[in-house]
N, C-alpha and C. Protein backbone atom coordinates (compact mmCIF):
# COMPACT_ATOMS: atom_id res chain seq x y z
N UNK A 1 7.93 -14.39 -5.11
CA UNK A 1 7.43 -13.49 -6.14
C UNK A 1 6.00 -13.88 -6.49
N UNK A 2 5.24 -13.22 -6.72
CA UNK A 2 3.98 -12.74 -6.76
C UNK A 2 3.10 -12.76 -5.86
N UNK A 3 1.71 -13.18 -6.45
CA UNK A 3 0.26 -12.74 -5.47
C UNK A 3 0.55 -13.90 -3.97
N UNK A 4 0.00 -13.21 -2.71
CA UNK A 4 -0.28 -13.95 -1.51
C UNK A 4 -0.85 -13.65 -1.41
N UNK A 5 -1.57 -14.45 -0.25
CA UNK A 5 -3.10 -14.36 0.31
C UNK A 5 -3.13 -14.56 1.42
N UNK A 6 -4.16 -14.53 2.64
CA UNK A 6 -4.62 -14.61 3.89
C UNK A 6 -5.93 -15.23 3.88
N UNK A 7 -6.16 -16.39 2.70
CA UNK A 7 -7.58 -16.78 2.73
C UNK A 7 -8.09 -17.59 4.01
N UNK A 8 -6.97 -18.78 3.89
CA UNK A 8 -6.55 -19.73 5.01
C UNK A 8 -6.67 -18.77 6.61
N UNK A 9 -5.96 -17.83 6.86
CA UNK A 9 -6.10 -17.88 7.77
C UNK A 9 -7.38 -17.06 8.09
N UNK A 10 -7.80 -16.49 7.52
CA UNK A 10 -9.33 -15.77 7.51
C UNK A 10 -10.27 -16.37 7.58
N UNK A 11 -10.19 -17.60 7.16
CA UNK A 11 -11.05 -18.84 6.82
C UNK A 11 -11.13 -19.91 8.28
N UNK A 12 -10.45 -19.56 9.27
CA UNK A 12 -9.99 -20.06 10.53
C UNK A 12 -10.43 -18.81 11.26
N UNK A 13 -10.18 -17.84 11.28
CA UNK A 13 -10.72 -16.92 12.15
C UNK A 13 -12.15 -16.39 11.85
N UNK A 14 -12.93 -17.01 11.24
CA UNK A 14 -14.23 -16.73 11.15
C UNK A 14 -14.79 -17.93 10.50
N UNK A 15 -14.80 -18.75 12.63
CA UNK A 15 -15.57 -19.74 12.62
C UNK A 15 -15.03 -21.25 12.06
N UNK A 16 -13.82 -21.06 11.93
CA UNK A 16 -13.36 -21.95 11.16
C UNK A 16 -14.36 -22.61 9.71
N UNK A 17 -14.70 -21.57 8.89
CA UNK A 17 -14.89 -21.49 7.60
C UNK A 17 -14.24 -22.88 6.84
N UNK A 18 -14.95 -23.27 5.88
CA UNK A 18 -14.65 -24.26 5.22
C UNK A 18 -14.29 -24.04 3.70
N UNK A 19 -13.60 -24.50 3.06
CA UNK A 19 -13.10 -23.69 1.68
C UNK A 19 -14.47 -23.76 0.99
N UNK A 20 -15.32 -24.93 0.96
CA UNK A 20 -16.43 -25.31 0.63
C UNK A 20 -17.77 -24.20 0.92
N UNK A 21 -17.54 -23.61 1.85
CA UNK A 21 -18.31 -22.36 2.73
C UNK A 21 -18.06 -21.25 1.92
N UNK A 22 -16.55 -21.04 1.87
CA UNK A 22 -16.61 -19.60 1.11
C UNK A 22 -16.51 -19.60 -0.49
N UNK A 23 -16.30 -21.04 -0.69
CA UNK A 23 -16.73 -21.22 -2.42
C UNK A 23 -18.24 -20.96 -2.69
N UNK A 24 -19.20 -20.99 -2.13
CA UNK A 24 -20.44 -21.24 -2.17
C UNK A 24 -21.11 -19.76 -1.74
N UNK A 25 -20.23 -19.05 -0.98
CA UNK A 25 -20.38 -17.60 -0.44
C UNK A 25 -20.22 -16.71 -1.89
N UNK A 26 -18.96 -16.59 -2.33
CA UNK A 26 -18.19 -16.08 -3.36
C UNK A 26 -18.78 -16.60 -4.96
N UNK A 27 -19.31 -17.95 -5.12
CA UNK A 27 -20.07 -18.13 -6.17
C UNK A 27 -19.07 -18.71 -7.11
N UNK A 28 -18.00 -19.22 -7.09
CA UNK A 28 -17.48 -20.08 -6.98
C UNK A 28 -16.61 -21.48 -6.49
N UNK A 29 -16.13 -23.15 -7.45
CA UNK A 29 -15.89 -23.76 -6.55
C UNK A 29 -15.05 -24.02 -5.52
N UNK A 30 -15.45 -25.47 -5.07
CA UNK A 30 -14.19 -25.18 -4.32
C UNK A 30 -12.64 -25.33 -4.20
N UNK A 31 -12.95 -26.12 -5.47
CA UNK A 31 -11.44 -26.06 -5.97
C UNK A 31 -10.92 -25.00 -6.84
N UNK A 32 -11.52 -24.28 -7.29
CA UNK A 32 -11.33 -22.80 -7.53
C UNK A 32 -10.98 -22.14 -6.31
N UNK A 33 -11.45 -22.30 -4.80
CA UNK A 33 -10.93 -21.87 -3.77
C UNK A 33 -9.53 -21.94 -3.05
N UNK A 34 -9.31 -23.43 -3.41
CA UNK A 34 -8.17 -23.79 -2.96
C UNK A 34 -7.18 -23.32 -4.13
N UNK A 35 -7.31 -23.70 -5.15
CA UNK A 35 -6.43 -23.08 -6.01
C UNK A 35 -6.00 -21.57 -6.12
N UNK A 36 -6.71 -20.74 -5.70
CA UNK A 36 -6.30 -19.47 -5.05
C UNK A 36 -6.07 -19.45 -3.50
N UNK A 37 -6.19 -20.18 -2.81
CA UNK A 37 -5.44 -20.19 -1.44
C UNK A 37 -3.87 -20.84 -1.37
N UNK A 38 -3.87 -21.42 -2.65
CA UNK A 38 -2.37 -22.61 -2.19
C UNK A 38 -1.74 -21.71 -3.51
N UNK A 39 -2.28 -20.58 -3.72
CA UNK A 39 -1.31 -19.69 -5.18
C UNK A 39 -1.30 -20.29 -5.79
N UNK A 40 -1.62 -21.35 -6.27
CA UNK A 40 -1.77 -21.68 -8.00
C UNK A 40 -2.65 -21.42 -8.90
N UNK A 41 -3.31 -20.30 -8.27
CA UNK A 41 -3.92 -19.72 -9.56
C UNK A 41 -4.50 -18.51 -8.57
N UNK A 42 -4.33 -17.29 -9.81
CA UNK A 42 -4.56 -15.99 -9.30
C UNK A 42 -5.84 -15.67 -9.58
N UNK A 43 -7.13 -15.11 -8.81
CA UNK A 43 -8.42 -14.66 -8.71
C UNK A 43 -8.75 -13.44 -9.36
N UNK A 44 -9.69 -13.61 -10.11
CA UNK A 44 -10.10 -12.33 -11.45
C UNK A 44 -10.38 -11.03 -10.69
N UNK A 45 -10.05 -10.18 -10.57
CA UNK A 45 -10.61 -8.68 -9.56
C UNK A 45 -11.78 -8.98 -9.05
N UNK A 46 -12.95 -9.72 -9.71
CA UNK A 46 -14.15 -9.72 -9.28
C UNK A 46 -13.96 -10.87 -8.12
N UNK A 47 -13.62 -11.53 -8.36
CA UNK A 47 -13.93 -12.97 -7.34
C UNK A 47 -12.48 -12.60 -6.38
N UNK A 48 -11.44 -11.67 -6.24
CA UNK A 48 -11.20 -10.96 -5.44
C UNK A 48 -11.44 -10.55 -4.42
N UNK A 49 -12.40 -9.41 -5.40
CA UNK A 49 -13.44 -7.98 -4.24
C UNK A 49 -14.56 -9.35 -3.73
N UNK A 50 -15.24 -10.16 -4.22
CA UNK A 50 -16.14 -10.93 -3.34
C UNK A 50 -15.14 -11.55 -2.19
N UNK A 51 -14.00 -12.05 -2.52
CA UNK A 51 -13.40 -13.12 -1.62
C UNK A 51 -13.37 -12.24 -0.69
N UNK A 52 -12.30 -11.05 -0.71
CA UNK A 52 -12.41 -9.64 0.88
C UNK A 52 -13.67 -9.22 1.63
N UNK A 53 -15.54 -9.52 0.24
CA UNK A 53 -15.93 -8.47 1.30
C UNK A 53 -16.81 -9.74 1.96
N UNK A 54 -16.15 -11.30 1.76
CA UNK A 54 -16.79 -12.16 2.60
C UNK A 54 -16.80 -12.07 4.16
N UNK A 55 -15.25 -11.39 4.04
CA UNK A 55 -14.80 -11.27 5.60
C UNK A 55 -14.53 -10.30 5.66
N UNK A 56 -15.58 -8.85 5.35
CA UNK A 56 -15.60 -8.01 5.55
C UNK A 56 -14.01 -7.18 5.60
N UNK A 57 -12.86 -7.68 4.49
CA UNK A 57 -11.69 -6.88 4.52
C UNK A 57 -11.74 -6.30 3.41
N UNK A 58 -10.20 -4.96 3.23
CA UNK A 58 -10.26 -4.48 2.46
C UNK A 58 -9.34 -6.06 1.19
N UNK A 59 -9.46 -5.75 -0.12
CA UNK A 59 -8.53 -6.61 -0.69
C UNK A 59 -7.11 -6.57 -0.56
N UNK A 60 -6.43 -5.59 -0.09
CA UNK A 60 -5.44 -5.12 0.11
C UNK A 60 -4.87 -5.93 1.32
N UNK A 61 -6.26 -6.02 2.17
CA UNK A 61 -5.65 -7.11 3.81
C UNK A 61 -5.83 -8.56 3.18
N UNK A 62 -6.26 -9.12 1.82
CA UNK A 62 -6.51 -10.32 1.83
C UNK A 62 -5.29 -10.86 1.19
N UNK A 63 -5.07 -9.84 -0.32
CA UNK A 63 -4.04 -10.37 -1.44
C UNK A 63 -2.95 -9.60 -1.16
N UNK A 64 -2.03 -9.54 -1.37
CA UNK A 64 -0.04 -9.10 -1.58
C UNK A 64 -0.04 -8.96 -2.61
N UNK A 65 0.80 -8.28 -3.11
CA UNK A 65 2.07 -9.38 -4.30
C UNK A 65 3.31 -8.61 -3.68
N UNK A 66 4.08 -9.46 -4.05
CA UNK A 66 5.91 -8.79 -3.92
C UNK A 66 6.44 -9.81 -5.40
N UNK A 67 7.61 -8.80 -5.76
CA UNK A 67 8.22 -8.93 -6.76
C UNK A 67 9.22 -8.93 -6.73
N UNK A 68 10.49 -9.83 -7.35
CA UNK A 68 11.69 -9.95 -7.17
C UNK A 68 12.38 -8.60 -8.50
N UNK A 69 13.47 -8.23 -7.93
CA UNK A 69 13.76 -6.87 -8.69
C UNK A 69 13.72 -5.98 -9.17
N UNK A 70 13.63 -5.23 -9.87
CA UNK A 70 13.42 -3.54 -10.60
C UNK A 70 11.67 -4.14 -10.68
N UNK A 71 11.11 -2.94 -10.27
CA UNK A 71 9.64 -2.58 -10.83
C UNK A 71 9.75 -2.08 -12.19
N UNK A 72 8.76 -2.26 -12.86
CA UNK A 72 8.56 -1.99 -14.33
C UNK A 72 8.27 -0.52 -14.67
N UNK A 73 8.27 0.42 -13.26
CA UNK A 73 8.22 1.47 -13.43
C UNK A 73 9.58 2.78 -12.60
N UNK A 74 9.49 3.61 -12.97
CA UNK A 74 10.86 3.95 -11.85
C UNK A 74 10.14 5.53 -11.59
N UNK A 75 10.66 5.82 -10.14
CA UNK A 75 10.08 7.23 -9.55
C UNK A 75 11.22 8.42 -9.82
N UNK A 76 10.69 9.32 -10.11
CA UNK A 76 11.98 10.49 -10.63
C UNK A 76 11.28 11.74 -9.83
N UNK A 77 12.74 12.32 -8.85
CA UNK A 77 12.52 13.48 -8.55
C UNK A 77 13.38 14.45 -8.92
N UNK A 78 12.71 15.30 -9.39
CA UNK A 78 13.23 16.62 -9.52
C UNK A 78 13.10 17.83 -8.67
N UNK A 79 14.36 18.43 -8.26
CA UNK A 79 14.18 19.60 -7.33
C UNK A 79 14.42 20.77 -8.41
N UNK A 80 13.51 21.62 -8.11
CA UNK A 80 13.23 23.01 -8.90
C UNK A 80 14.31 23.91 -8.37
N UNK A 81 15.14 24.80 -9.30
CA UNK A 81 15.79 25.89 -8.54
C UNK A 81 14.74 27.30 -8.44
N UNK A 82 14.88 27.23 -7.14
CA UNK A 82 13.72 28.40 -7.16
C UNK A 82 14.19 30.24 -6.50
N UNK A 83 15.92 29.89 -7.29
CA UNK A 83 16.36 31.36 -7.30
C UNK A 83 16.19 32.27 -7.86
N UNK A 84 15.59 33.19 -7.49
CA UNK A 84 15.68 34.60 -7.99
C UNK A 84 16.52 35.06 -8.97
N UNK A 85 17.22 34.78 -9.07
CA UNK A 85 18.39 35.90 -9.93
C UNK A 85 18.55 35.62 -11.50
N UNK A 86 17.21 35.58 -12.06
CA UNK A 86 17.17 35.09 -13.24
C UNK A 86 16.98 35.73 -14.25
């Protein structure tokens, strides 16, 4: 349950990147780096969108989340009767 990431391995496929590299890219440290690579601590939208467009992804290919049980929201469909005879 919650946020994942692909920093680590992004960070290996371009150049083998150093957490130290993309702390310094992104404008923060590097233990601010690791601490959002090893999930113990989740990245503000902004230092996010920098972390994705280091390696040119969308944020969507960098961060996850999955959640254990009911979403906090629920989808409702309704089918219309769309007979005539009214």
């Amino acid at each position: 349950m919650g946020l994942s990431n692909r920093i680590r391995e992004l960070r290996f496929k371009n150049g083998e990147m150093t957490q130290k590299d993309l702390a310094e890219q992104v404008g923060v440290s590097r233990q601010a780096i690791n601490a959002i690579e090893n999930n113990k601590h989740s990245p503000t939208i902004e230092v996010a969108i920098r972390i994705a467009d280091v390696f040119r992804e969308d944020v969507s290919e960098v961060f996850g989340y999955e959640y254990e049980g009911k979403p906090d929201f629920m989808i409702v469909t309704v089918e219309l009767d769309d007979s005539s005879d009214r």
